[in-house]
C-alpha atoms as a PDB file:
ATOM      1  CA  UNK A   1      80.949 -81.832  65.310  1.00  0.00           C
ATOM      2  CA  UNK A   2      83.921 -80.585  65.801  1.00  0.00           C
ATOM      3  CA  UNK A   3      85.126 -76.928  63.857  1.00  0.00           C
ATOM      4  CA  UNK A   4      88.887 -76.511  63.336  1.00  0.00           C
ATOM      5  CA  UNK A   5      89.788 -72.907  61.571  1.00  0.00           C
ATOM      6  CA  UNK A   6      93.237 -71.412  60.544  1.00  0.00           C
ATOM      7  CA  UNK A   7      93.918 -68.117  62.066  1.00  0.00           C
ATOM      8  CA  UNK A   8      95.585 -65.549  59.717  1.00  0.00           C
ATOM      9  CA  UNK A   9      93.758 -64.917  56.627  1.00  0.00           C
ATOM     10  CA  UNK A  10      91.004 -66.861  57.678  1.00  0.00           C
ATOM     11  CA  UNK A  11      89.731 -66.413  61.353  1.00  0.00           C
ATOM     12  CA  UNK A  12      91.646 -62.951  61.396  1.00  0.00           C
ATOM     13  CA  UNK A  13      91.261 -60.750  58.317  1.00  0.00           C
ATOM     14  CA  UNK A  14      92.807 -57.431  57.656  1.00  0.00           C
ATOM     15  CA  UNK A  15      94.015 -57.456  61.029  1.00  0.00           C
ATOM     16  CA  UNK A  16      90.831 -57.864  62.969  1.00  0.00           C
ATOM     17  CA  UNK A  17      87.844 -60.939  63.154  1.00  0.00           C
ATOM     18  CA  UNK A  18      84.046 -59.948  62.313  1.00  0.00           C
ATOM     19  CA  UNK A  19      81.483 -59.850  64.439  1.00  0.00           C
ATOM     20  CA  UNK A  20      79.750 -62.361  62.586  1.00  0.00           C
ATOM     21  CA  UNK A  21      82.194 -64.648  62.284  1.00  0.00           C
ATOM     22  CA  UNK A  22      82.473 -64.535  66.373  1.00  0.00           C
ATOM     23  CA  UNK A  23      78.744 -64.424  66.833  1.00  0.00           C
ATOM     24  CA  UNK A  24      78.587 -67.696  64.661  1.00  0.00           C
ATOM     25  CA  UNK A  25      81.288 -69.287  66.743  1.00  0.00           C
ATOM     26  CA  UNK A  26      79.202 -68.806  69.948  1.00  0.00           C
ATOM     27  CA  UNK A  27      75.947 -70.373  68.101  1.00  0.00           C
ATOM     28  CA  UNK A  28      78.093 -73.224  66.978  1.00  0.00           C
ATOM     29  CA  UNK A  29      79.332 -73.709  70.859  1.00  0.00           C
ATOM     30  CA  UNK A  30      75.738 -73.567  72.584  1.00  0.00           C
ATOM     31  CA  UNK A  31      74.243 -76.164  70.212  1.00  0.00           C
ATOM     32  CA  UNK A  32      77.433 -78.430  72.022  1.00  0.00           C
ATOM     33  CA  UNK A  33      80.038 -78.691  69.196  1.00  0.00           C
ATOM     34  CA  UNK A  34      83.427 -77.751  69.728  1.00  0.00           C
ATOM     35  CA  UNK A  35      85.620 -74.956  68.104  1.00  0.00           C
ATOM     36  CA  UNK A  36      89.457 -74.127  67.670  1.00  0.00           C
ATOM     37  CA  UNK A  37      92.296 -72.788  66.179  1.00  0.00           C
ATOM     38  CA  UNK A  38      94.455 -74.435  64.156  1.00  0.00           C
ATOM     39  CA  UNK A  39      97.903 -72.287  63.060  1.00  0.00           C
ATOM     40  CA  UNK A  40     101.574 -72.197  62.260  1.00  0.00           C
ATOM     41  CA  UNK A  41     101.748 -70.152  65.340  1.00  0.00           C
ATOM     42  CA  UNK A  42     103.104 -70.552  68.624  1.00  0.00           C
ATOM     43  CA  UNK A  43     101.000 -71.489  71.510  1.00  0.00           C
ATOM     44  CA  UNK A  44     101.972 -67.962  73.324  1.00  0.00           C
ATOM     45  CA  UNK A  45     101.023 -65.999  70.217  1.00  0.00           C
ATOM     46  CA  UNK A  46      98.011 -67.614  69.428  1.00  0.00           C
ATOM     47  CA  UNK A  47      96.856 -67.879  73.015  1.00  0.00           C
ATOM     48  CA  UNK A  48      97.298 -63.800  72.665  1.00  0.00           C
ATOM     49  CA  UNK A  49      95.652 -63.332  69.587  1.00  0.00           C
ATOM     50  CA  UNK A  50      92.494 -65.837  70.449  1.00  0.00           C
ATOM     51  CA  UNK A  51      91.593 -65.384  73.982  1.00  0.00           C
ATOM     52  CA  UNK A  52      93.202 -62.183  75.155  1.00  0.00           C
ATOM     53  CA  UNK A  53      93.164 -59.952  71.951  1.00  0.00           C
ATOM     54  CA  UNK A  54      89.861 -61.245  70.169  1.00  0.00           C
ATOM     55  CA  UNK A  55      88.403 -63.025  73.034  1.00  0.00           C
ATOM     56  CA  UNK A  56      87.140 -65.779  70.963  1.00  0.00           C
ATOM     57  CA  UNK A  57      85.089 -69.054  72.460  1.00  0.00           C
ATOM     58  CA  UNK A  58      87.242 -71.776  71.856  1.00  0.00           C
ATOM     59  CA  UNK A  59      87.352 -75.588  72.990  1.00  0.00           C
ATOM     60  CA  UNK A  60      91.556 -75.928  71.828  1.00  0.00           C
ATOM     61  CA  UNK A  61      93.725 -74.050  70.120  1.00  0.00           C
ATOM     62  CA  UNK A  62      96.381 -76.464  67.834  1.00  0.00           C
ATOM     63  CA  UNK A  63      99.760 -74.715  67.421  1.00  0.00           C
ATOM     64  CA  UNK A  64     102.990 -74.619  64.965  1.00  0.00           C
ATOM     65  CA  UNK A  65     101.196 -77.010  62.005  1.00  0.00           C
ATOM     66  CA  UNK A  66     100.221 -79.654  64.550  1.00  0.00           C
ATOM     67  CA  UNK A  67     102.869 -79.812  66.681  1.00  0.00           C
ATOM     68  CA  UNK A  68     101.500 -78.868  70.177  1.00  0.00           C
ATOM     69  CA  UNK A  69      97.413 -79.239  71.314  1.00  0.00           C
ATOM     70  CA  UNK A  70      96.060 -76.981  74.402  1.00  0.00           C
ATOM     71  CA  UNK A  71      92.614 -77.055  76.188  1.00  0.00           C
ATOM     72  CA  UNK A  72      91.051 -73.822  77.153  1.00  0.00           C
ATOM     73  CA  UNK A  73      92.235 -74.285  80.172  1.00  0.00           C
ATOM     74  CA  UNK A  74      95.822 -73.952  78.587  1.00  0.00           C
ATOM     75  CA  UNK A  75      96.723 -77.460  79.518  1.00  0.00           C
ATOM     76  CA  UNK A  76      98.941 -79.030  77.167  1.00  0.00           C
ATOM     77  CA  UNK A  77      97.752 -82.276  75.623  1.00  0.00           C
ATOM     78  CA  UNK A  78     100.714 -83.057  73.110  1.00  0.00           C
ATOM     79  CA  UNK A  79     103.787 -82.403  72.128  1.00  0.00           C
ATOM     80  CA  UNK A  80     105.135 -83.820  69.119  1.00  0.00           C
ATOM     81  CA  UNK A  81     108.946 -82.654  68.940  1.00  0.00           C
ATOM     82  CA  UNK A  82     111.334 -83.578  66.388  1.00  0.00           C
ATOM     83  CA  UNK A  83     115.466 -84.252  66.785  1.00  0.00           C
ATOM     84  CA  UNK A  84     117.247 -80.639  67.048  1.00  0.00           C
ATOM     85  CA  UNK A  85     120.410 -82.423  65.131  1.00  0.00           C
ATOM     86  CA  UNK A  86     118.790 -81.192  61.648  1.00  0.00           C
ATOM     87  CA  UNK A  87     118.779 -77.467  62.760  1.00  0.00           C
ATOM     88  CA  UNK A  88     122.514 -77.118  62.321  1.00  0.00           C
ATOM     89  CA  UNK A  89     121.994 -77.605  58.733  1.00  0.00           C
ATOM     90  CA  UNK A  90     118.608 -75.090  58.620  1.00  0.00           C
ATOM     91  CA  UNK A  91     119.870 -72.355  60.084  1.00  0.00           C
ATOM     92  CA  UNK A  92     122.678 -71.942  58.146  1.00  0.00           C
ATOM     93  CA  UNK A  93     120.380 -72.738  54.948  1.00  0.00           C
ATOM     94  CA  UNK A  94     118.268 -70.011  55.971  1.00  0.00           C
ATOM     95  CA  UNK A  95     120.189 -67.228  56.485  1.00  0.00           C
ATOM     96  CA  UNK A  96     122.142 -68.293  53.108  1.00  0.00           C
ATOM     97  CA  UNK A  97     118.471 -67.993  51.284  1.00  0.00           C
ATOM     98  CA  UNK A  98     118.371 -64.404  52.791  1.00  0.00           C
ATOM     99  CA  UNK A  99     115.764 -64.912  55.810  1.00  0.00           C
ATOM    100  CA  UNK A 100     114.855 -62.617  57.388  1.00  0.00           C
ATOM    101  CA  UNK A 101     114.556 -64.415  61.104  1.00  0.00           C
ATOM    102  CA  UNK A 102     115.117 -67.973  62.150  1.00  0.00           C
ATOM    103  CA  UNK A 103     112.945 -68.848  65.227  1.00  0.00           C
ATOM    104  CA  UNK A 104     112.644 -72.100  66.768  1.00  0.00           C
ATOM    105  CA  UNK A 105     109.706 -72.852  68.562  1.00  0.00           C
ATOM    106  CA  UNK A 106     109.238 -75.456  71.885  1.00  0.00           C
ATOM    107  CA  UNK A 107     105.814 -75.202  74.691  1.00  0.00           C
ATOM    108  CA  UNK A 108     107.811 -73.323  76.769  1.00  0.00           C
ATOM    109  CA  UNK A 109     109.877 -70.964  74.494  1.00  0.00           C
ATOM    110  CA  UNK A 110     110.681 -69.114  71.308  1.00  0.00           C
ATOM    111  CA  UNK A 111     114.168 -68.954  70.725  1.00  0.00           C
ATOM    112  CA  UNK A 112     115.396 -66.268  67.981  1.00  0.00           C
ATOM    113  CA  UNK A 113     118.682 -66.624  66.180  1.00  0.00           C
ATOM    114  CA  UNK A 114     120.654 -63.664  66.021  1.00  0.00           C
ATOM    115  CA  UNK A 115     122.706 -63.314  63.234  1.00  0.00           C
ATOM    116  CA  UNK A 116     123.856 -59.899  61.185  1.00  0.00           C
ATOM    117  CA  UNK A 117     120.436 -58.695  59.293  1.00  0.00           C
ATOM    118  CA  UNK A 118     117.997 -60.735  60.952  1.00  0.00           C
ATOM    119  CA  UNK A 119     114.873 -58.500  61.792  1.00  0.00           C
ATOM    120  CA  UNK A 120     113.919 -58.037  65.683  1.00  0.00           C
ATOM    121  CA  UNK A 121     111.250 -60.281  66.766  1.00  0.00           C
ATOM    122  CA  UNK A 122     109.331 -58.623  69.808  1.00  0.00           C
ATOM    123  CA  UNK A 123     107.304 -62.321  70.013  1.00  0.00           C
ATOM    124  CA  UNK A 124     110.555 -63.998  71.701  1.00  0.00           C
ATOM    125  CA  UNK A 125     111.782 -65.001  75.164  1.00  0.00           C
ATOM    126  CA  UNK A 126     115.530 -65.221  74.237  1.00  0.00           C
ATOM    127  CA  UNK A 127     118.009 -64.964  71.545  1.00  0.00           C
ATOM    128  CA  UNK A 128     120.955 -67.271  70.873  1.00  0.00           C
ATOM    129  CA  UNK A 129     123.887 -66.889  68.393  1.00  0.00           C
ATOM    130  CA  UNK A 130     124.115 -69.115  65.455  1.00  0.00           C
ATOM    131  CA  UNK A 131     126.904 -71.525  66.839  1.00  0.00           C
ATOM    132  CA  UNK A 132     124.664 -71.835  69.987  1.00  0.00           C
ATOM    133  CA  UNK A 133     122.134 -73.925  67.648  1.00  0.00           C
ATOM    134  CA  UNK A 134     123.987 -77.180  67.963  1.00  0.00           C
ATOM    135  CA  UNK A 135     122.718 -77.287  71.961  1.00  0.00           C
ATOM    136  CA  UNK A 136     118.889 -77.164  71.029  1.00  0.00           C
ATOM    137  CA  UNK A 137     118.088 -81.029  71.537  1.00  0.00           C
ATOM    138  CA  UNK A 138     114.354 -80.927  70.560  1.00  0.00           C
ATOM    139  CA  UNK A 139     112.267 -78.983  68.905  1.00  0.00           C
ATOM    140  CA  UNK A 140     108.381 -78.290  67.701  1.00  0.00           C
ATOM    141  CA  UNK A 141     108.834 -75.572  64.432  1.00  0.00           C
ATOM    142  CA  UNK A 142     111.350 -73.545  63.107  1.00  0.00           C
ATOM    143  CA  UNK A 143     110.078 -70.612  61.027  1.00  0.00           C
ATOM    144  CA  UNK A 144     111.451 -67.973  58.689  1.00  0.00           C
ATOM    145  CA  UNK A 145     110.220 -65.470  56.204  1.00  0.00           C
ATOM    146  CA  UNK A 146     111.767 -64.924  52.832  1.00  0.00           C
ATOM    147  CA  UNK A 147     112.186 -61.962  50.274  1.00  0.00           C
ATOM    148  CA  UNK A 148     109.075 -63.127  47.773  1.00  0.00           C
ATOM    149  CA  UNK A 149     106.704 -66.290  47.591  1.00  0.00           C
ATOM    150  CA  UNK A 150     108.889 -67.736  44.729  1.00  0.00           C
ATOM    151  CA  UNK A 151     112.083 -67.597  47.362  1.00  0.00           C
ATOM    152  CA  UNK A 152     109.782 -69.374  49.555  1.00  0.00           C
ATOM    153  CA  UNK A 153     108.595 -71.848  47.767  1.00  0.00           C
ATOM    154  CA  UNK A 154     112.031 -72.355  46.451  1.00  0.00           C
ATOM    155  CA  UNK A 155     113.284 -72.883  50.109  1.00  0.00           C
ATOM    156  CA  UNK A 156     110.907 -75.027  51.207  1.00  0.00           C
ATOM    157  CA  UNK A 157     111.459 -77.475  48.112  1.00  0.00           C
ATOM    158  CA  UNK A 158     114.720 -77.662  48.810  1.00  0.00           C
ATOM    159  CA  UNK A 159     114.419 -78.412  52.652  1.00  0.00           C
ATOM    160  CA  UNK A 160     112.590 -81.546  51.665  1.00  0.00           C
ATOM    161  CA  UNK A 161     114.493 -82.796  49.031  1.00  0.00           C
ATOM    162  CA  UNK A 162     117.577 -82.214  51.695  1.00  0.00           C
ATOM    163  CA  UNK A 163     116.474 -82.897  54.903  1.00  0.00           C
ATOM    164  CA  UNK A 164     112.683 -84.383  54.233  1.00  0.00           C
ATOM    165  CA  UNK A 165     113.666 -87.301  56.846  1.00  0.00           C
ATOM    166  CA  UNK A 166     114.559 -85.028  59.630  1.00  0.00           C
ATOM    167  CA  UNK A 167     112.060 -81.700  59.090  1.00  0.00           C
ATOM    168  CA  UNK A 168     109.432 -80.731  56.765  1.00  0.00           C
ATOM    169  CA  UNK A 169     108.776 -77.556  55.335  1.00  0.00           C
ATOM    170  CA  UNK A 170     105.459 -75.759  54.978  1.00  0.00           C
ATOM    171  CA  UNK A 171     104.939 -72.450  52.740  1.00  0.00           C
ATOM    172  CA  UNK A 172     102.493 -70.035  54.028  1.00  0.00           C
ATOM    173  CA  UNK A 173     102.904 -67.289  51.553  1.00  0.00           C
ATOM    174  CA  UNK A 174     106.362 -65.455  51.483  1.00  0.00           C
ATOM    175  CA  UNK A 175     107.023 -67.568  55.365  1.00  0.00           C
ATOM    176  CA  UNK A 176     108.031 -70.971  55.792  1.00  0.00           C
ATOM    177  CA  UNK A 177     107.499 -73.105  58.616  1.00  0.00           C
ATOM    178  CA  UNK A 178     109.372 -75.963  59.308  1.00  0.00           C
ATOM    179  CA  UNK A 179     108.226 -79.144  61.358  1.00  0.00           C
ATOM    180  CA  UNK A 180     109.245 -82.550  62.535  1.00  0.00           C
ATOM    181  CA  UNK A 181     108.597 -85.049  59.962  1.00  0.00           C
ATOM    182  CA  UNK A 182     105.374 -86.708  60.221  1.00  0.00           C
ATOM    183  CA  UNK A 183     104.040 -83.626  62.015  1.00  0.00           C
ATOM    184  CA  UNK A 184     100.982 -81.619  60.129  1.00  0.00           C
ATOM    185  CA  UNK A 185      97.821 -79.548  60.412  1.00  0.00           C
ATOM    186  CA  UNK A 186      95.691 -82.961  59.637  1.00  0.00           C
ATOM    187  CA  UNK A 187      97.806 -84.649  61.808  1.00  0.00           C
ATOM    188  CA  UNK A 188      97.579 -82.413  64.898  1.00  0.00           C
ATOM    189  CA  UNK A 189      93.883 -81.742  64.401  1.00  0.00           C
ATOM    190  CA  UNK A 190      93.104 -85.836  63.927  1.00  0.00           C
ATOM    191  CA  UNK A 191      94.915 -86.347  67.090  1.00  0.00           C
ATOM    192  CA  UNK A 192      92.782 -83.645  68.675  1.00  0.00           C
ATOM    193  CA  UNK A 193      89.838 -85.390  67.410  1.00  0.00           C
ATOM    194  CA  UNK A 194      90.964 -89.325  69.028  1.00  0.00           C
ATOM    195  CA  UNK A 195      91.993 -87.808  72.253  1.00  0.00           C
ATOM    196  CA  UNK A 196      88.079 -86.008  72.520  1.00  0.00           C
ATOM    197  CA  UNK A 197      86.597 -89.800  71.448  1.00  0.00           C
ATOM    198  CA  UNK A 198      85.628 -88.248  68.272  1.00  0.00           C
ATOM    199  CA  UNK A 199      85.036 -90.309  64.660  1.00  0.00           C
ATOM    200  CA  UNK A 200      87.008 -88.189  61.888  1.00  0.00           C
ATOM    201  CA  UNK A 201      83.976 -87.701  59.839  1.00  0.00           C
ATOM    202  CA  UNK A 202      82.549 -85.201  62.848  1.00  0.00           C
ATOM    203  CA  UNK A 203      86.034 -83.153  61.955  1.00  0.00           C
ATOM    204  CA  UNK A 204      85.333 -79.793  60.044  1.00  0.00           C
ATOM    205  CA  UNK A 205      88.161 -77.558  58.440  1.00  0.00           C
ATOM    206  CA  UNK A 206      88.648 -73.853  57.009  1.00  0.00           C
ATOM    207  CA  UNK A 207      91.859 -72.590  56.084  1.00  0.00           C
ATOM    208  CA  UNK A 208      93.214 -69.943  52.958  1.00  0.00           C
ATOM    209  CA  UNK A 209      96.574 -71.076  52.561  1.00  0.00           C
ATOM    210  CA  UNK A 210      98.856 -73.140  51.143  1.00  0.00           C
ATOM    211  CA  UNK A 211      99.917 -75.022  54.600  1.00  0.00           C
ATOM    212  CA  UNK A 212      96.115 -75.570  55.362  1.00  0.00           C
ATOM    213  CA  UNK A 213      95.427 -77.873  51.951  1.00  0.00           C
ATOM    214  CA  UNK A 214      96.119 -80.783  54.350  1.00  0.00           C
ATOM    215  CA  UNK A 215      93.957 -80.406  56.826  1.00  0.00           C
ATOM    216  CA  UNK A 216      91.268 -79.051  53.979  1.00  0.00           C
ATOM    217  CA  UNK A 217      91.821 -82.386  51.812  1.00  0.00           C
ATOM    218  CA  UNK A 218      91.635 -84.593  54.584  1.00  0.00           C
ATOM    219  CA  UNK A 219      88.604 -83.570  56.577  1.00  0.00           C
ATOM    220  CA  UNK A 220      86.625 -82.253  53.201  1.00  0.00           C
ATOM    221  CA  UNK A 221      87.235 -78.493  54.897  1.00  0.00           C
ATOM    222  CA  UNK A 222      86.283 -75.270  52.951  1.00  0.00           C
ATOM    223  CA  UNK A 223      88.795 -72.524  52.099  1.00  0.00           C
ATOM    224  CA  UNK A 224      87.157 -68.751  51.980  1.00  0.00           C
ATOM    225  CA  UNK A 225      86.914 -66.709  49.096  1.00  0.00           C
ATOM    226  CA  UNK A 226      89.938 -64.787  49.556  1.00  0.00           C
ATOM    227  CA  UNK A 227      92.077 -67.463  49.360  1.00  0.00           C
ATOM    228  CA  UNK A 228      94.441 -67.936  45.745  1.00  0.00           C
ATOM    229  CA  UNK A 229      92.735 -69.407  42.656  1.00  0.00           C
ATOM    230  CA  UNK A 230      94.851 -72.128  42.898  1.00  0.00           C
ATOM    231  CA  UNK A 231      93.979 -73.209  46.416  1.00  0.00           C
ATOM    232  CA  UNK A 232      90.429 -72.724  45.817  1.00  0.00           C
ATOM    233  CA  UNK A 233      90.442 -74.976  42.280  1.00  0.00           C
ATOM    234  CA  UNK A 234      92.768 -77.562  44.489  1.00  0.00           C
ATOM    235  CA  UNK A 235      90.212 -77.662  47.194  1.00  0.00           C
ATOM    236  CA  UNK A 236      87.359 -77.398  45.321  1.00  0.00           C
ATOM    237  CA  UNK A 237      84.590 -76.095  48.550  1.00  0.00           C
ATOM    238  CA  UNK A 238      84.735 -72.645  49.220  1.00  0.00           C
ATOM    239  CA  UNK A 239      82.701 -70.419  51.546  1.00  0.00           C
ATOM    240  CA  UNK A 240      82.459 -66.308  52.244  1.00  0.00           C
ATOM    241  CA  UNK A 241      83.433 -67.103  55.929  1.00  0.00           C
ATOM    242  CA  UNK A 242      83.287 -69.143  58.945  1.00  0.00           C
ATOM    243  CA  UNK A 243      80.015 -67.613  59.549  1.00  0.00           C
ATOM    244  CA  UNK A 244      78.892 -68.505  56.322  1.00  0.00           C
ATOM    245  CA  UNK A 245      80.146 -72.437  56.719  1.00  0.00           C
ATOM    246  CA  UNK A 246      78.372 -73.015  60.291  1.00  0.00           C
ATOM    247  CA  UNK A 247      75.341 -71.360  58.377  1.00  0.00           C
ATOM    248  CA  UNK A 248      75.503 -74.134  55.856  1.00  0.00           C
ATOM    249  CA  UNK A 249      76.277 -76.909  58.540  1.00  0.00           C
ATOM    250  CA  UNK A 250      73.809 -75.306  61.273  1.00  0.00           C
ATOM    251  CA  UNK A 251      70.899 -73.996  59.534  1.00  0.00           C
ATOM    252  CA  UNK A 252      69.197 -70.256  61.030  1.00  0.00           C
ATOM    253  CA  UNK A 253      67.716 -72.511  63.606  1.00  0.00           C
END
């Protein structure tokens, strides 16, 4: 089988990932299934926070909502990028919502828009001004975070009434992340699954948050206890933990 998990809020918790969770990961490895990260992150940032931070055992690591699939070697094995001609319209839609960043994400870069009262991001490799955005010919995510969840769920609604054939928006809590169309957590982690020979029934999920429903809905994944009422009545399975769900799929044994 093959073990997908979201990273923040599910595989990271309060800042930090339990020994138990990582001593469960290991057990699910030697008994020859795979394990990886699924996340609205980057691939930099979540290659930081998985291997070199945590040093979790992984077989992949599946960044910005499905966009972009690594190995554990790091190589990349897809890219699905969407037409930079709709970020001239999102940018300026974000800052007028009151974001407070607009990053665009690609394999090789995170690009931060620098307009007045948008917060420093330390995570970035350059900064461009808002009229630069027009020369940004592809893209994988662009992310923002608002003032409350409302604001974000407000933003996000209108993105894809707007713009829903060019980008697709994905609330994660008071952030939004923004995709090409067609792009998901599901989607990414499916084609993770065909490119390994794998059936989808031998996929496995576990997420907390609104932008993992997909991929929890389509591969009959668990959301943790933590997680909002309403995502755990949506979803219906929950577990304590990732340890807890390869205890249920594994056994002691």
């Amino acid at each position: 089988m093959v073990l997908g998990s979201d990273y923040d809020g599910t595989l990271c918790r309060d800042g930090r990932i339990s020994e138990e969770d990582l001593a469960a990961i290991k057990r699910w490895r030697e008994a020859g299934h795979l394990f990886g990260v699924i996340s609205g992150r980057g691939y930099s940032s979540l290659y930081h926070e998985v291997a070199v931070r945590n040093r979790v055992p992984y077989d992949f690591l599946i960044g910005n909502n499905g966009c972009v699939l690594y190995d554990a070697a790091g190589n990349l094995l897809a890219n699905m990028a969407g037409d930079g001609a709709v970020l001239v319209h999102i940018v300026p839609a974000i800052i007028e919502a009151g974001g407070f960043h607009a990053c665009i994400s690609l394999p090789e870069e995170r690009i931060m828009v620098d307009y007045p009262g948008a917060s420093d991001r330390g995570d970035v490799t350059r900064a461009i001004r808002p009229e630069e955005v027009g020369e940004i010919r592809r893209f994988n995510q662009i992310d923002t975070r608002l003032p409350s969840e409302k604001a974000a769920a407000d933003f996000s609604a209108m993105v894809n009434r707007l713009y829903g054939d060019a980008i697709t928006a994905y609330q994660n809590g008071t952030c939004v992340d923004m995709v090409p169309p067609g792009v998901s957590k599901p989607e990414g982690f499916a084609k993770y699954l065909e490119l390994q020979g794998k059936e989808p029934g031998e996929g496995i999920t576990i997420g907390d948050n609104y932008n993992d429903i997909g991929m929890l809905e389509v591969f009959g994944g668990y959301v943790v206890d933590t997680a909002a009422p309403e995502i755990k009545a949506r979803v219906g399975r929950v577990c304590a933990s990732i340890a807890d769900l390869i205890e249920m799929k594994m056994g002691r044994a």
